[in-house]
Protein backbone atom coordinates (compact mmCIF):
# COMPACT_ATOMS: atom_id res chain seq x y z
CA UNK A 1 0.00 0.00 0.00
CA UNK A 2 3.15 2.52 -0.40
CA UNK A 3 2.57 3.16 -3.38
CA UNK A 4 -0.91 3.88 -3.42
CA UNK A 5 -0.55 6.25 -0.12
CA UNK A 6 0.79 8.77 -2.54
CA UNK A 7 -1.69 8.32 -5.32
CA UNK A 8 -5.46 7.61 -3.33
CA UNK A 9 -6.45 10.20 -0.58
CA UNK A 10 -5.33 9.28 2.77
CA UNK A 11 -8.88 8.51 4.14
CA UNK A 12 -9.23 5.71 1.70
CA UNK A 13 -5.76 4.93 2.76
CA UNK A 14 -6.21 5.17 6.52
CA UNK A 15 -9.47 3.35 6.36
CA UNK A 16 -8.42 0.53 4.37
CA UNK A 17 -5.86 0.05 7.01
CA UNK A 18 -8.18 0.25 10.41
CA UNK A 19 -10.59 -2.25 8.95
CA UNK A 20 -7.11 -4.54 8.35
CA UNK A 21 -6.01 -4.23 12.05
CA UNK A 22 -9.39 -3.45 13.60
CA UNK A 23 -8.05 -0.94 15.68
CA UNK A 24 -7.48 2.72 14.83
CA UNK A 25 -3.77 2.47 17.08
CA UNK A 26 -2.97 -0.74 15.56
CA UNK A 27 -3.51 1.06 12.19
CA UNK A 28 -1.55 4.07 13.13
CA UNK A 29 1.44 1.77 13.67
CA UNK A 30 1.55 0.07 10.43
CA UNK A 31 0.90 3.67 8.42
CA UNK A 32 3.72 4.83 11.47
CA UNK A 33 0.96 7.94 11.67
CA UNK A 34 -0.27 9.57 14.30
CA UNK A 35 -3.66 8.02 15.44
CA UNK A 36 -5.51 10.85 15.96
CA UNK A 37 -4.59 11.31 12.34
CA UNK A 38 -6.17 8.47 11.31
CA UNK A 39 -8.93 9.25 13.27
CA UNK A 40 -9.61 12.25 11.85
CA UNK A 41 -9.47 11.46 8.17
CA UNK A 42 -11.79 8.35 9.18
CA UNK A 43 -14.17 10.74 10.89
CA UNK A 44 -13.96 13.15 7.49
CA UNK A 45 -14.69 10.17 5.61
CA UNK A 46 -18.31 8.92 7.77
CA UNK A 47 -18.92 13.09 7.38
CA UNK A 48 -18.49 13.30 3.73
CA UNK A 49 -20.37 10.10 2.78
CA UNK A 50 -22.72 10.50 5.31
CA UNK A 51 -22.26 7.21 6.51
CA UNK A 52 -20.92 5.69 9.59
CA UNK A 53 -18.06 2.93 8.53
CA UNK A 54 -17.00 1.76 11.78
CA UNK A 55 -19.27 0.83 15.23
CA UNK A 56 -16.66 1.60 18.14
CA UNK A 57 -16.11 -1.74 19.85
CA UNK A 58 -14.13 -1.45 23.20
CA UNK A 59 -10.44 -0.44 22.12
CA UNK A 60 -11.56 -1.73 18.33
CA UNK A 61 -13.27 -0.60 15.26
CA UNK A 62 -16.08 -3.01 13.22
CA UNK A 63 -17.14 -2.19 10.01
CA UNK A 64 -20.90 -1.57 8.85
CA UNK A 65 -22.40 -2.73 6.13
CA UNK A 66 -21.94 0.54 4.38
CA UNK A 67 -17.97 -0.11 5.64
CA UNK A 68 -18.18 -3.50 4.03
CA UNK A 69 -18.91 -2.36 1.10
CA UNK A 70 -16.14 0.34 0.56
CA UNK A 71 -13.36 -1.75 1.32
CA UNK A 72 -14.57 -4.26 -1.17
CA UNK A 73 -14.43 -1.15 -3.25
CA UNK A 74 -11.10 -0.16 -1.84
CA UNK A 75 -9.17 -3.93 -2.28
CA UNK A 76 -10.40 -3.98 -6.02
CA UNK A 77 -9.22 -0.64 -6.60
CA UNK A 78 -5.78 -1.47 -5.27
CA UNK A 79 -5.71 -4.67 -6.47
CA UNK A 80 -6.01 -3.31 -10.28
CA UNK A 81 -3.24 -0.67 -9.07
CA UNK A 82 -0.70 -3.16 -7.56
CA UNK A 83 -1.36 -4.92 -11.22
CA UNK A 84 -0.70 -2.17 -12.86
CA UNK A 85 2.08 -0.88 -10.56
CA UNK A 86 4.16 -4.54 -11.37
CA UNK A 87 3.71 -4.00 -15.20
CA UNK A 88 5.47 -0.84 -15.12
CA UNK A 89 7.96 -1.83 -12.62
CA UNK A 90 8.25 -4.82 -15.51
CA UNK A 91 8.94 -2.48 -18.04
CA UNK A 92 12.07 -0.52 -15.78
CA UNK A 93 13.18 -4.04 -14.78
CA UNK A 94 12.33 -3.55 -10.85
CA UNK A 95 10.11 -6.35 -10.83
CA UNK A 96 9.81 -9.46 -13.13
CA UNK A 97 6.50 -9.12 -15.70
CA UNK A 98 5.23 -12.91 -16.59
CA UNK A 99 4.66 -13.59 -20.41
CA UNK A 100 2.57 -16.90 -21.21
CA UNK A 101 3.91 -18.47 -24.68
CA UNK A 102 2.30 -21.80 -26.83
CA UNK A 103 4.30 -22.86 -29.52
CA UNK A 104 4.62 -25.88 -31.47
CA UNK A 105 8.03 -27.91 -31.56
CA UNK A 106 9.41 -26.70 -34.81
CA UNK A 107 9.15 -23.53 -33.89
CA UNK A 108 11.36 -24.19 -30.29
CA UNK A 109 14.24 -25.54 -32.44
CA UNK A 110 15.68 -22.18 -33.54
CA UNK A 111 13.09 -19.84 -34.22
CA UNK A 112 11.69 -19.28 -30.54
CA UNK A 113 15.15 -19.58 -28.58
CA UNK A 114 16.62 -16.94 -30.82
CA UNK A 115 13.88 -14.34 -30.38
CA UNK A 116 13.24 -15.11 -26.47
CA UNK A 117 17.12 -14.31 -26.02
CA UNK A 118 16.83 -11.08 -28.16
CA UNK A 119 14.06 -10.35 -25.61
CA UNK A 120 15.60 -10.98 -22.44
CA UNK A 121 18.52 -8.95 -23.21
CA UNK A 122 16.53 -6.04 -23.83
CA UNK A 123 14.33 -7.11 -20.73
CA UNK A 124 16.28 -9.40 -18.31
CA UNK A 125 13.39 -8.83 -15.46
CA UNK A 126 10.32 -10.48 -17.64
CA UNK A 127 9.84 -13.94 -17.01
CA UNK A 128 8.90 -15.69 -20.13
CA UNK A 129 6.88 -19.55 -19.56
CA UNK A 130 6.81 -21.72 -23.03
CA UNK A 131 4.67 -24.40 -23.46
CA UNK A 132 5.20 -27.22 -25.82
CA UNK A 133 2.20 -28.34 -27.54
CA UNK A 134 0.68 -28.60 -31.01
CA UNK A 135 -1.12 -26.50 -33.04
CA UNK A 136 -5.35 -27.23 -32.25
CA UNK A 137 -3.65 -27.19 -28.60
CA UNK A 138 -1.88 -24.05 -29.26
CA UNK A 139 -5.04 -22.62 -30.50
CA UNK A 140 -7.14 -23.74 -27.16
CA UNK A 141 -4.47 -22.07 -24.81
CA UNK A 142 -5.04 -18.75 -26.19
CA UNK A 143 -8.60 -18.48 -26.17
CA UNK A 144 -8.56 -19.85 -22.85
CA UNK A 145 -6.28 -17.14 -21.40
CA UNK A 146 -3.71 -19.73 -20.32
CA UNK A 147 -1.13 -17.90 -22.58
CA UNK A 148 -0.66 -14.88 -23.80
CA UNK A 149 1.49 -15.17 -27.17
CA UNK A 150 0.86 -18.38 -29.74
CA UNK A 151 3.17 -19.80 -32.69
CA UNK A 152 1.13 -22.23 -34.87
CA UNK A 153 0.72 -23.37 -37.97
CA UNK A 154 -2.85 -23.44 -39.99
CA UNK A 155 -5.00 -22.13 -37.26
CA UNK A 156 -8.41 -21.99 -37.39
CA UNK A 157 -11.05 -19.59 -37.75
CA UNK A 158 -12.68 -19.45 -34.17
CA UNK A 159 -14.44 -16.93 -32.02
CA UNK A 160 -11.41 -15.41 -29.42
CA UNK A 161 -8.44 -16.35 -31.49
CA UNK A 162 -7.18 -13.79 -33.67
CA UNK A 163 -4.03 -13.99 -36.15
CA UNK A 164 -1.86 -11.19 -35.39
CA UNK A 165 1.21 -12.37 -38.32
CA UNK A 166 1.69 -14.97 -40.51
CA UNK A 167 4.02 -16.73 -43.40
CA UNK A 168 3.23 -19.11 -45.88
CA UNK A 169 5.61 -21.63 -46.04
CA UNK A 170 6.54 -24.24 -48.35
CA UNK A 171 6.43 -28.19 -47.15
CA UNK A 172 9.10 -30.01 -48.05
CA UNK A 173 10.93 -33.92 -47.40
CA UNK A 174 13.65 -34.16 -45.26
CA UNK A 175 16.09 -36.68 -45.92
CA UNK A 176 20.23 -37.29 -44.66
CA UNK A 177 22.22 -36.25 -47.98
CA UNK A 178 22.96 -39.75 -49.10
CA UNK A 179 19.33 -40.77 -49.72
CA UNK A 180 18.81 -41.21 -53.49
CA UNK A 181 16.16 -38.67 -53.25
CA UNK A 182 18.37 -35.22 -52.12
CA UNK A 183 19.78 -35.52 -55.69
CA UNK A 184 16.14 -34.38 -57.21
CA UNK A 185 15.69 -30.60 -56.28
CA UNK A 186 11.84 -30.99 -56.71
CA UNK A 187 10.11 -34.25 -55.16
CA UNK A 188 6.42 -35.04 -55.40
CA UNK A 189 4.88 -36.56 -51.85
CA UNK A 190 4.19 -40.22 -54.12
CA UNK A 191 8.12 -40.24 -55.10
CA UNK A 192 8.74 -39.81 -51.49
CA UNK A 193 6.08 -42.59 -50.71
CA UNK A 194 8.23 -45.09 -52.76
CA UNK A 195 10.81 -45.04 -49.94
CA UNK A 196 10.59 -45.43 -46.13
CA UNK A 197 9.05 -42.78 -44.84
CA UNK A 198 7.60 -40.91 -41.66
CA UNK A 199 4.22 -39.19 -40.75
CA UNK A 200 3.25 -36.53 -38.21
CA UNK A 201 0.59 -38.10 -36.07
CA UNK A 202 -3.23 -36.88 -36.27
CA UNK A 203 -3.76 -33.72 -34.96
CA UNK A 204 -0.63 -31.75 -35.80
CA UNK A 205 -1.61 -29.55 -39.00
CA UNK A 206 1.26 -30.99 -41.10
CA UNK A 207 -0.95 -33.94 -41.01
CA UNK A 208 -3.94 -32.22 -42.64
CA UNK A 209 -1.96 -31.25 -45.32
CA UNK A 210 -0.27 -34.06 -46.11
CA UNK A 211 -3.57 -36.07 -45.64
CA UNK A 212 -4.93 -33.72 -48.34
CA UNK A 213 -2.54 -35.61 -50.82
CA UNK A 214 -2.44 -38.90 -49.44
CA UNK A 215 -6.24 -39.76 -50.32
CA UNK A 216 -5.82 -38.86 -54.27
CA UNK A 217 -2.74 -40.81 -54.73
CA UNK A 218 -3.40 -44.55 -56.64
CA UNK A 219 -2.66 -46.91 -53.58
CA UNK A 220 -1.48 -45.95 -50.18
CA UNK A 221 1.79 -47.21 -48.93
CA UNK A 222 2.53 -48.70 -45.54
CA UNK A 223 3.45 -45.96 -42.91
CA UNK A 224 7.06 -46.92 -41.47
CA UNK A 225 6.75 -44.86 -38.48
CA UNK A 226 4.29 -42.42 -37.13
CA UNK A 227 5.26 -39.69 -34.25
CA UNK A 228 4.03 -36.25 -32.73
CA UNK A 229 7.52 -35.02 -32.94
CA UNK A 230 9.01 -33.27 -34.98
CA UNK A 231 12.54 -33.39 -33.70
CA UNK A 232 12.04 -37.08 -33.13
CA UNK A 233 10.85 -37.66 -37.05
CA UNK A 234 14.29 -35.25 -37.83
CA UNK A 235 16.26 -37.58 -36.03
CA UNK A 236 14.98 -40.54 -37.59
CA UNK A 237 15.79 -39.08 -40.99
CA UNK A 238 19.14 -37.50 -39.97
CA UNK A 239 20.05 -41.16 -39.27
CA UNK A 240 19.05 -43.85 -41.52
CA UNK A 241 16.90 -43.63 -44.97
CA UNK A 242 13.53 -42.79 -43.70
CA UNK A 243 12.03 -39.33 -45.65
CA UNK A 244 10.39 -36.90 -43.12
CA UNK A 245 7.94 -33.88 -43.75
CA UNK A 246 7.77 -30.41 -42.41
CA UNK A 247 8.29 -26.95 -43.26
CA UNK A 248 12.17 -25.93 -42.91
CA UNK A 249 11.13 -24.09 -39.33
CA UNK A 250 12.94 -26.10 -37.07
CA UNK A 251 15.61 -27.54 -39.34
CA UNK A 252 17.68 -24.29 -39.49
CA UNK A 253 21.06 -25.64 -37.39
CA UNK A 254 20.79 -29.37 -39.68
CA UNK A 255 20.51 -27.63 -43.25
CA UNK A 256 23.45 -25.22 -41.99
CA UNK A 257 25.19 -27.45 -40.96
CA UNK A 258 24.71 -30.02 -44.24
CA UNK A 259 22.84 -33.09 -41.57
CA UNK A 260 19.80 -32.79 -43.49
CA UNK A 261 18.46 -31.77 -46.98
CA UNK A 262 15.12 -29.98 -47.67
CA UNK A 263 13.41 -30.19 -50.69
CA UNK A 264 10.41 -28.66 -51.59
CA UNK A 265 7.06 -30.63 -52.57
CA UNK A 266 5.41 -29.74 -55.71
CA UNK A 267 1.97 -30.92 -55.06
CA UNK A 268 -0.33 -27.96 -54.62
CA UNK A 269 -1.53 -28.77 -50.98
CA UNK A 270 1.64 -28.61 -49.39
CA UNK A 271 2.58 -25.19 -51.37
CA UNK A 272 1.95 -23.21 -48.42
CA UNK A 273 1.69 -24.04 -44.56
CA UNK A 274 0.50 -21.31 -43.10
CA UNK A 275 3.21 -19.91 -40.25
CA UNK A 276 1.11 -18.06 -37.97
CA UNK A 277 1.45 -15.77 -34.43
CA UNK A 278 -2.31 -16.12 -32.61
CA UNK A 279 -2.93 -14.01 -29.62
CA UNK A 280 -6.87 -13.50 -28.03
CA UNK A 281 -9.56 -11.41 -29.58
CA UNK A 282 -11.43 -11.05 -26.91
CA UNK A 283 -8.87 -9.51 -24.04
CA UNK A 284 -6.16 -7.09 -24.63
CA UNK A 285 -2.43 -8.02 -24.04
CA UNK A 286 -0.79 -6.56 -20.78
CA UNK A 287 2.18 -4.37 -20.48
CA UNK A 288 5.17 -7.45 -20.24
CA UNK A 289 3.23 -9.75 -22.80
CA UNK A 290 2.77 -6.35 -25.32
CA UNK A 291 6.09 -5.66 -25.74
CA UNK A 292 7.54 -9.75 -26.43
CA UNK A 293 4.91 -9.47 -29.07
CA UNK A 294 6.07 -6.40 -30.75
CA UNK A 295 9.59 -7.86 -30.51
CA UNK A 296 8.09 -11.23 -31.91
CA UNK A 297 6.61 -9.61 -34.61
CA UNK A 298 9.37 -7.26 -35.11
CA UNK A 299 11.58 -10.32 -35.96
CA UNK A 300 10.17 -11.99 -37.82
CA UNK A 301 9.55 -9.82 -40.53
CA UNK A 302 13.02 -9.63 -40.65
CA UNK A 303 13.61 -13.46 -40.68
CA UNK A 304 10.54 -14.50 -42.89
CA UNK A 305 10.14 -11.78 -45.34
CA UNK A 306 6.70 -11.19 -46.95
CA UNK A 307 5.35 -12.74 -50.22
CA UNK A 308 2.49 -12.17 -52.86
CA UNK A 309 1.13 -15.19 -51.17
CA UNK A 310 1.17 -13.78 -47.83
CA UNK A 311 -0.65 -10.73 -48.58
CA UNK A 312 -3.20 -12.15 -50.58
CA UNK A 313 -4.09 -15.06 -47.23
CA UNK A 314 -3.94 -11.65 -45.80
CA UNK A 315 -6.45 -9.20 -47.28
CA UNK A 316 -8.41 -12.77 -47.82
């Protein structure tokens, strides 16, 4: 209540405080006040509501109904003030601000570690929580209010969820350089289909695509190995001769490095995987959580420049 002693009047103050200790001395302590001061700015309270707050009990105070209701008044007020007091201190570093982020895996490869330590340098107080999940769960933790900040790919049109930025992005196979197939720059998903290959389980949205495919081709061929990760299906292609699908979010380090080749699908579905950054329609961002998505955004146009594509899913 420091704070708020130099911004709300000090009967509110003084009040608030009595009702705490339910004594007007045992107030005057904490406040380190004079009680006849807080007496007086108690009694110009009653006389300027025209209300009495407090029955007299022995050496004590009780509140009235009409007393009841003011602090009620009083603790919300402060409450939103102490809120609003830590989001400011988050923004000079004093205290630590609390950003809630969802994000699917490919994203926490490279992508998300990069621009959370751009952040923190800028803003070493904000603590910054990342969950893991994928992208329908993604969607359900922002319009829930259990984060703040999503990273997800396809999301869907639903009431509370807006998209705030996105990228279409290309699908491609993922293969270890000696597979017979990194010698073909442009791969359809059936050649892949020919060889060992790995799916994204149900639910992640690089299934839907490649689903879209999968039920117009002739015959289907036998999955060799289905997994919700993506760094697990990376792996698996990184060592043996398995061919793995996803966008190249996540394989940054391997196709630097020359672990893994990309190549791009031609069928039409898997054209463009839609990159996106989701945050709530329905409640504004707060202080700590506004400015990691400005920075988000902020990098990302630099790392995923716009297309003709992008602006068109855009103004669509």
């Amino acid at each position: 209540m420091d704070q708020a002693r130099h911004l709300y009047g000090p009967a509110l103050c003084y009040f608030a405080a009595a009702a705490d200790a339910g004594s007007i001395r045992a107030a005057a302590r904490e406040l380190n006040v004079a009680s006849s001061a807080v007496n007086r700015q108690i009694l110009w309270l009653e006389e300027a509501m025209d209300l009495r707050l407090f029955e007299r009990v022995g050496r004590g105070v009780r509140l009235t109904e009409a007393g009841e209701i003011l602090l009620a008044h009083i603790r919300r007020s402060l409450s939103d003030f102490e809120a609003t007091t830590g989001e400011l201190d988050a923004l000079k570093g004093l205290r630590r601000g609390s950003v809630a982020v969802a994000s699917v895996e490919s994203v926490c490869e490279s992508l998300l570690p990069s621009i959370v330590n751009d952040f923190r340098r800028k803003f070493p107080g904000i603590h910054i929580a990342v969950n893991v999940a994928g992208s329908d769960a993604v969607n359900r933790a922002i319009i829930a209010g259990e984060a703040d900040v999503g990273f997800t790919f396809d999301p869907t049109r639903e009431h509370g969820l807006s998209v705030a930025f996105q990228r279409d992005l290309p699908i491609g196979a993922v293969m270890n350089p000696a597979h017979v197939l990194s010698r073909t720059e442009r791969l359809t998903l059936a050649q892949c289909l020919a060889h060992p290959f790995c799916l994204p389980s149900e639910g992640l949205s690089l299934r839907k695509r490649l689903d879209a495919v999968l039920v117009t081709l002739p015959s289907r061929h036998k999955t060799y190995v289905e997994a919700n990760s993506l760094r697990f299906m990376k792996a698996l292609a990184r060592r043996g001769d398995v061919v793995a699908f996803q966008t190249r979010i996540g394989l940054e380090e391997e196709l630097v490095q020359g672990s893994l080749v990309f190549r791009e699908l031609e069928d039409q579905p898997l054209q463009h995987d839609r990159f996106s950054v989701v945050i709530s329609s329905n409640r504004a961002l707060g202080l700590a959580s506004s400015m990691f998505f400005d920075h988000v955004v902020n990098a990302l146009r630099k790392q995923l420049p716009s297309t003709d594509a992008d602006m068109a899913s855009v103004e669509a």
